[in-house]
PDB file of N, CA and C in Angstrom:
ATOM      1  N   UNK A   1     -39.770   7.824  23.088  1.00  0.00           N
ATOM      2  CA  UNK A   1     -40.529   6.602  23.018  1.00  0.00           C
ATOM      3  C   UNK A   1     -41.086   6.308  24.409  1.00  0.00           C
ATOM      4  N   UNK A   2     -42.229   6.039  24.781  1.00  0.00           N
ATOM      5  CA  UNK A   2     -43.302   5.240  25.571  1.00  0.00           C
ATOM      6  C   UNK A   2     -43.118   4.477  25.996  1.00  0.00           C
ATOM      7  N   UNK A   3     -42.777   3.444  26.800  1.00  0.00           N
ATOM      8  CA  UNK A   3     -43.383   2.110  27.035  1.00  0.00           C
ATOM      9  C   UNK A   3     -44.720   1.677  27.840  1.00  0.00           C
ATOM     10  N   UNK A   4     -45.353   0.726  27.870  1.00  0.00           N
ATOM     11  CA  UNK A   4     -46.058   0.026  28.403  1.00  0.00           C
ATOM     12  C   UNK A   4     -45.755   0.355  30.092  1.00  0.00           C
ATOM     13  N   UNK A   5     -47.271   0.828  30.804  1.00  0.00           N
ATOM     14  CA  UNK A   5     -46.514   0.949  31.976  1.00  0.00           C
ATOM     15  C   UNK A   5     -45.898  -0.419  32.532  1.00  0.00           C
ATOM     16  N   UNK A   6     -45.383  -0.164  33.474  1.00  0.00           N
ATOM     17  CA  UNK A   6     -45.037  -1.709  34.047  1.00  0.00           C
ATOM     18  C   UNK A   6     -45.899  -2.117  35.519  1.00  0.00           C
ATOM     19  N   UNK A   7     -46.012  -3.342  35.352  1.00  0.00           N
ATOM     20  CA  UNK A   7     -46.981  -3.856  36.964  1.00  0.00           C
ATOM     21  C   UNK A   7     -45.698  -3.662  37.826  1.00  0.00           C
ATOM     22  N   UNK A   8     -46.494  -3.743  38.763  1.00  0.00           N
ATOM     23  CA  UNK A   8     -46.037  -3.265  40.083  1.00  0.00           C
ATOM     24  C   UNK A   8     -45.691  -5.124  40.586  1.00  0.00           C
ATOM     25  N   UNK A   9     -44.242  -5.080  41.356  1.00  0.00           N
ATOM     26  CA  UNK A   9     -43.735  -6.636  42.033  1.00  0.00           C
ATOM     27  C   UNK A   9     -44.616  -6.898  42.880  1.00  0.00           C
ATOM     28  N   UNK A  10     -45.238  -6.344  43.737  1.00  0.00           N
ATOM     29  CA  UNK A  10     -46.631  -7.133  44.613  1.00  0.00           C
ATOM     30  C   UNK A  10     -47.246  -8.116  43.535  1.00  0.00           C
ATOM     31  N   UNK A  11     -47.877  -7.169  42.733  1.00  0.00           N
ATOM     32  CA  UNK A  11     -49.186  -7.710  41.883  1.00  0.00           C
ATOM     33  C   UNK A  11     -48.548  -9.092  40.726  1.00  0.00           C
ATOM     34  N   UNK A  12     -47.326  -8.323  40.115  1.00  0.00           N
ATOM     35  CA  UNK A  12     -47.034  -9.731  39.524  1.00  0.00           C
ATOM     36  C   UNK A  12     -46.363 -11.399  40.267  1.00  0.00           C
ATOM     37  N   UNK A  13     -46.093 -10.875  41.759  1.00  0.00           N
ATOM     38  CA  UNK A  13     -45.365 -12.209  42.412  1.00  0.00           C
ATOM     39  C   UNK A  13     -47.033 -12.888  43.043  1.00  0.00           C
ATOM     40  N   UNK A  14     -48.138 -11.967  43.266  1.00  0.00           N
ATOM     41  CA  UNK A  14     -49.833 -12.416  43.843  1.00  0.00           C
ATOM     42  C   UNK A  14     -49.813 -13.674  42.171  1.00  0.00           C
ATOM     43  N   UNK A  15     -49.708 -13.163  41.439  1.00  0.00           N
ATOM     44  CA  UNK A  15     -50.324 -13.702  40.543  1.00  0.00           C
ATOM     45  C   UNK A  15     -49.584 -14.901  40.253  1.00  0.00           C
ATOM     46  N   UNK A  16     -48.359 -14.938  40.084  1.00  0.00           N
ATOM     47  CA  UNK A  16     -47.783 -15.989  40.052  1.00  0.00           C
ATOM     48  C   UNK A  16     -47.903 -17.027  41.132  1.00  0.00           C
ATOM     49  N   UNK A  17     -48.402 -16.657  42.294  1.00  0.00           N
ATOM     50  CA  UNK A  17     -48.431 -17.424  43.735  1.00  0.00           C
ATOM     51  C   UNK A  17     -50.017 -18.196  43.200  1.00  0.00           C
ATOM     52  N   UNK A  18     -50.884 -17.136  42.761  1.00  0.00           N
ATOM     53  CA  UNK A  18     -52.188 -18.089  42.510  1.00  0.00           C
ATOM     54  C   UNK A  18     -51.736 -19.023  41.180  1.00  0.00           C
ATOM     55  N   UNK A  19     -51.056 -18.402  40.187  1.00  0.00           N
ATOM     56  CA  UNK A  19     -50.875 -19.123  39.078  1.00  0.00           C
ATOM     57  C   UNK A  19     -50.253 -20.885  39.679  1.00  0.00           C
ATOM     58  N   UNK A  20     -49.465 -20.728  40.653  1.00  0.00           N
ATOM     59  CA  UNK A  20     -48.667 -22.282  41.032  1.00  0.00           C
ATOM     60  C   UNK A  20     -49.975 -22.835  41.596  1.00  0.00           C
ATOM     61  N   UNK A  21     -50.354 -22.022  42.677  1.00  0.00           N
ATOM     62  CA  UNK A  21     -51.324 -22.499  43.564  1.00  0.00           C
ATOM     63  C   UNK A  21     -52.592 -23.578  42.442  1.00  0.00           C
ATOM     64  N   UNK A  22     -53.004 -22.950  41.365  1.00  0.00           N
ATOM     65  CA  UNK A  22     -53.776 -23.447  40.369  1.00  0.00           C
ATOM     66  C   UNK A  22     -53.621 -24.286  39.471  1.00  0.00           C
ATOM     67  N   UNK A  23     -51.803 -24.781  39.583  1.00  0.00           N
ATOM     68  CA  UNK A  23     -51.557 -25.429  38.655  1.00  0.00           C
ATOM     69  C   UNK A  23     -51.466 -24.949  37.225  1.00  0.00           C
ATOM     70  N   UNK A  24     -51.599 -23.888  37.234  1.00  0.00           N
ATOM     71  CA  UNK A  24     -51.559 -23.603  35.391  1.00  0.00           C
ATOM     72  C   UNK A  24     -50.287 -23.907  35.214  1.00  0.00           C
ATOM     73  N   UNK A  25     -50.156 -23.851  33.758  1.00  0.00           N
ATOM     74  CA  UNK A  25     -49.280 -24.329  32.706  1.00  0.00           C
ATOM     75  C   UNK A  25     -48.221 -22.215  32.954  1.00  0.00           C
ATOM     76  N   UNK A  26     -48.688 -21.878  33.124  1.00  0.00           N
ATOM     77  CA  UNK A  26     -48.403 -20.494  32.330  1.00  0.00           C
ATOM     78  C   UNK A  26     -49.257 -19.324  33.012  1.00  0.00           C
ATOM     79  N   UNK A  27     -48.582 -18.398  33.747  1.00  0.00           N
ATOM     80  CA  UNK A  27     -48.892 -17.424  34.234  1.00  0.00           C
ATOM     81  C   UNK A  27     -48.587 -15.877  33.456  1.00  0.00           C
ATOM     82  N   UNK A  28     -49.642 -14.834  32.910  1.00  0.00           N
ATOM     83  CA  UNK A  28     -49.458 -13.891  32.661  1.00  0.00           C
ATOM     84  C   UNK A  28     -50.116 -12.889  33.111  1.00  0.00           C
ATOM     85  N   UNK A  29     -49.045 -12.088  34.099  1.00  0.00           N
ATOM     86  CA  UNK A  29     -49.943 -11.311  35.261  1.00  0.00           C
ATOM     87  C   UNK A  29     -49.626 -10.141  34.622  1.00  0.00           C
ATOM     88  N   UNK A  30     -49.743  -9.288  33.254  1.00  0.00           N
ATOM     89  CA  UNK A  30     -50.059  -8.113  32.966  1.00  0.00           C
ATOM     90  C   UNK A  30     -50.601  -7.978  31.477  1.00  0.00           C
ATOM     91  N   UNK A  31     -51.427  -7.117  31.157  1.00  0.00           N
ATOM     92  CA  UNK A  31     -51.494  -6.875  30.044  1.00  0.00           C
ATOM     93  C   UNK A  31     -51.135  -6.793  28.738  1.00  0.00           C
ATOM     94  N   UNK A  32     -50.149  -6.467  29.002  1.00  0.00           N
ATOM     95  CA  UNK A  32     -48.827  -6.690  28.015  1.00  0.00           C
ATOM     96  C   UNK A  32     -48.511  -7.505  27.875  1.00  0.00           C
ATOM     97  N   UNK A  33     -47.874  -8.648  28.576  1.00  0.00           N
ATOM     98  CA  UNK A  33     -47.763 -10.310  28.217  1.00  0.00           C
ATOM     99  C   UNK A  33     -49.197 -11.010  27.894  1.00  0.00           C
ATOM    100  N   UNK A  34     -50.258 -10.573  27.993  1.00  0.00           N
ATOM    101  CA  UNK A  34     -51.415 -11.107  27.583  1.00  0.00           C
ATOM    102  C   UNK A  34     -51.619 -10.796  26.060  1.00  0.00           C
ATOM    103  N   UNK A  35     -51.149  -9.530  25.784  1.00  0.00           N
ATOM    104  CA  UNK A  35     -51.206  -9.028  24.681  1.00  0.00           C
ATOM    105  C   UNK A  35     -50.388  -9.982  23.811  1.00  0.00           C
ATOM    106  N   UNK A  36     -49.392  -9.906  24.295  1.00  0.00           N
ATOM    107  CA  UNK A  36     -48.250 -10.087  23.473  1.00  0.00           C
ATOM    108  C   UNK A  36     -48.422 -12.023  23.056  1.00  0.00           C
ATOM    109  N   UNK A  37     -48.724 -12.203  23.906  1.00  0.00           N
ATOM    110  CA  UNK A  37     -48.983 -13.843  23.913  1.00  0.00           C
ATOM    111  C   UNK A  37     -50.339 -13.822  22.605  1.00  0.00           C
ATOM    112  N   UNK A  38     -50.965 -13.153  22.765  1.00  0.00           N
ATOM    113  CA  UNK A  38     -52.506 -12.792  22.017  1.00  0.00           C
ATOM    114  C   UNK A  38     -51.727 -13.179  20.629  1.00  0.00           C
ATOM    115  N   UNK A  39     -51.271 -11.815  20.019  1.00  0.00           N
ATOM    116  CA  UNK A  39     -50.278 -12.183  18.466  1.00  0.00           C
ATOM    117  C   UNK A  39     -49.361 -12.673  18.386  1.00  0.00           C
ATOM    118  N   UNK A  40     -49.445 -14.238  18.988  1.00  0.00           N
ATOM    119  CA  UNK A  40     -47.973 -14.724  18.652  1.00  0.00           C
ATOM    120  C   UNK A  40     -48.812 -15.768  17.512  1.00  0.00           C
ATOM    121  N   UNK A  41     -50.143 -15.702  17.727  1.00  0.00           N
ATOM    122  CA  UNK A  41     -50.742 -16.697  16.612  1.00  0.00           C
ATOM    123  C   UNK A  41     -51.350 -15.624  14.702  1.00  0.00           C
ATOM    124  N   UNK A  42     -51.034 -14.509  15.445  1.00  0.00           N
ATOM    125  CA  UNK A  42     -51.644 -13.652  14.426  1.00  0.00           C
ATOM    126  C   UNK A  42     -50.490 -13.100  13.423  1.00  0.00           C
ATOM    127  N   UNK A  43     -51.267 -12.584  11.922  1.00  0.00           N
ATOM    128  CA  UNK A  43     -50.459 -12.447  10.982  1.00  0.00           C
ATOM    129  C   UNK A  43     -49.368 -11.551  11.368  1.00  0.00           C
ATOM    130  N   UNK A  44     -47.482 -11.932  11.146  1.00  0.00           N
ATOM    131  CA  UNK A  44     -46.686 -11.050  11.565  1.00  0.00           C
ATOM    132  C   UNK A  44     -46.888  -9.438  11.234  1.00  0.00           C
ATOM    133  N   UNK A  45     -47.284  -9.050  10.107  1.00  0.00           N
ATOM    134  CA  UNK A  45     -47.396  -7.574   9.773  1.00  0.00           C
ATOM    135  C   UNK A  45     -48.630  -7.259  10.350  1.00  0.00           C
ATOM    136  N   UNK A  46     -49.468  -7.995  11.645  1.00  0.00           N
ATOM    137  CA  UNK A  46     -50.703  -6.937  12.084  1.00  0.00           C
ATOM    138  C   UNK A  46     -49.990  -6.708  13.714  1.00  0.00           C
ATOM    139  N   UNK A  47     -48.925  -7.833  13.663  1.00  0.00           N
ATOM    140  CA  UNK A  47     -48.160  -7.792  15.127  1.00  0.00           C
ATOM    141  C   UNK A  47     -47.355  -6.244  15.255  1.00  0.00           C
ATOM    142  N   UNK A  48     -46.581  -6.389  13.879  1.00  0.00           N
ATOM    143  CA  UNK A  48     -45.683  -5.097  14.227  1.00  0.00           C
ATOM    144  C   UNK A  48     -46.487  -3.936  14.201  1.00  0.00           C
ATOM    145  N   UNK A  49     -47.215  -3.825  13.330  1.00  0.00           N
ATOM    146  CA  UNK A  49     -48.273  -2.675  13.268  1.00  0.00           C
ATOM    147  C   UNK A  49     -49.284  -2.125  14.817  1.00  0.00           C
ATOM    148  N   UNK A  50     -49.313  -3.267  15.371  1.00  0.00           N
ATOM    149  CA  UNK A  50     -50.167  -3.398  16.557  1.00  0.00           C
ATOM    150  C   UNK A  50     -49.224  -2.779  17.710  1.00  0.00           C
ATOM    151  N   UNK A  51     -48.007  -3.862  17.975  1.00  0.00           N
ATOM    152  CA  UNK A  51     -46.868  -3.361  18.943  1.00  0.00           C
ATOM    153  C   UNK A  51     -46.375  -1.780  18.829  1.00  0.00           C
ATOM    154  N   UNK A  52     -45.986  -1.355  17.535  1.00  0.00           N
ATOM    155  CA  UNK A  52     -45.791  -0.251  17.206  1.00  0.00           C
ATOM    156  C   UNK A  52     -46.569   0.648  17.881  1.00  0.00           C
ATOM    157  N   UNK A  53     -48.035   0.612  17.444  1.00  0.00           N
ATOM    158  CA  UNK A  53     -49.089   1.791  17.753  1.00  0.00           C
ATOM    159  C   UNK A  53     -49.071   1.358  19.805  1.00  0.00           C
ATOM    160  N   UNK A  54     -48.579   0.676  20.136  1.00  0.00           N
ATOM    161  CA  UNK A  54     -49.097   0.051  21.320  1.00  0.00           C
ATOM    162  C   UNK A  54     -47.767   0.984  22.002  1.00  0.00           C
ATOM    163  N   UNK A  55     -46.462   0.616  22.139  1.00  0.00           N
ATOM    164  CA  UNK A  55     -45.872   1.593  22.212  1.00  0.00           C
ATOM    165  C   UNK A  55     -45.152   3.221  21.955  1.00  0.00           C
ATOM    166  N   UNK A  56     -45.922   3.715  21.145  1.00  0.00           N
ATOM    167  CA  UNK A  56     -46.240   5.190  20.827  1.00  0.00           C
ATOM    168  C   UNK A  56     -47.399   5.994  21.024  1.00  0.00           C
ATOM    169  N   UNK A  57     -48.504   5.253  22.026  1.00  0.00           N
ATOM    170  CA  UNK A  57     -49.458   6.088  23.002  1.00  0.00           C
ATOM    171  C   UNK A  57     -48.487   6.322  23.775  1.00  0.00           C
TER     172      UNK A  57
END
């Protein structure tokens, strides 16, 4: 099994530093949590289907 590469701690602690700096509600400094945040509103069986194929490239 595959996973998702992972960001690198520079790039995700930059992002979180602009994320405070900006005031957001919610910081997601990689793809994968963007993703994943993406289908939390979408039908559960296109999530698993999606995650699935997402981790088996």
């Amino acid at each position: 099994m595959t996973y998702p590469p992972v960001s690198g701690a520079v790039a995700i602690v930059a992002a979180a530093l602009d994320g405070i700096e900006a005031h957001r509600p919610e910081v997601l400094a990689d793809d994968w949590s963007r993703q994943v945040k993406a289908w939390l509103s979408e039908d559960p069986s296109l999530i698993y289907k999606e995650a699935a194929a997402a981790l088996t490239d």
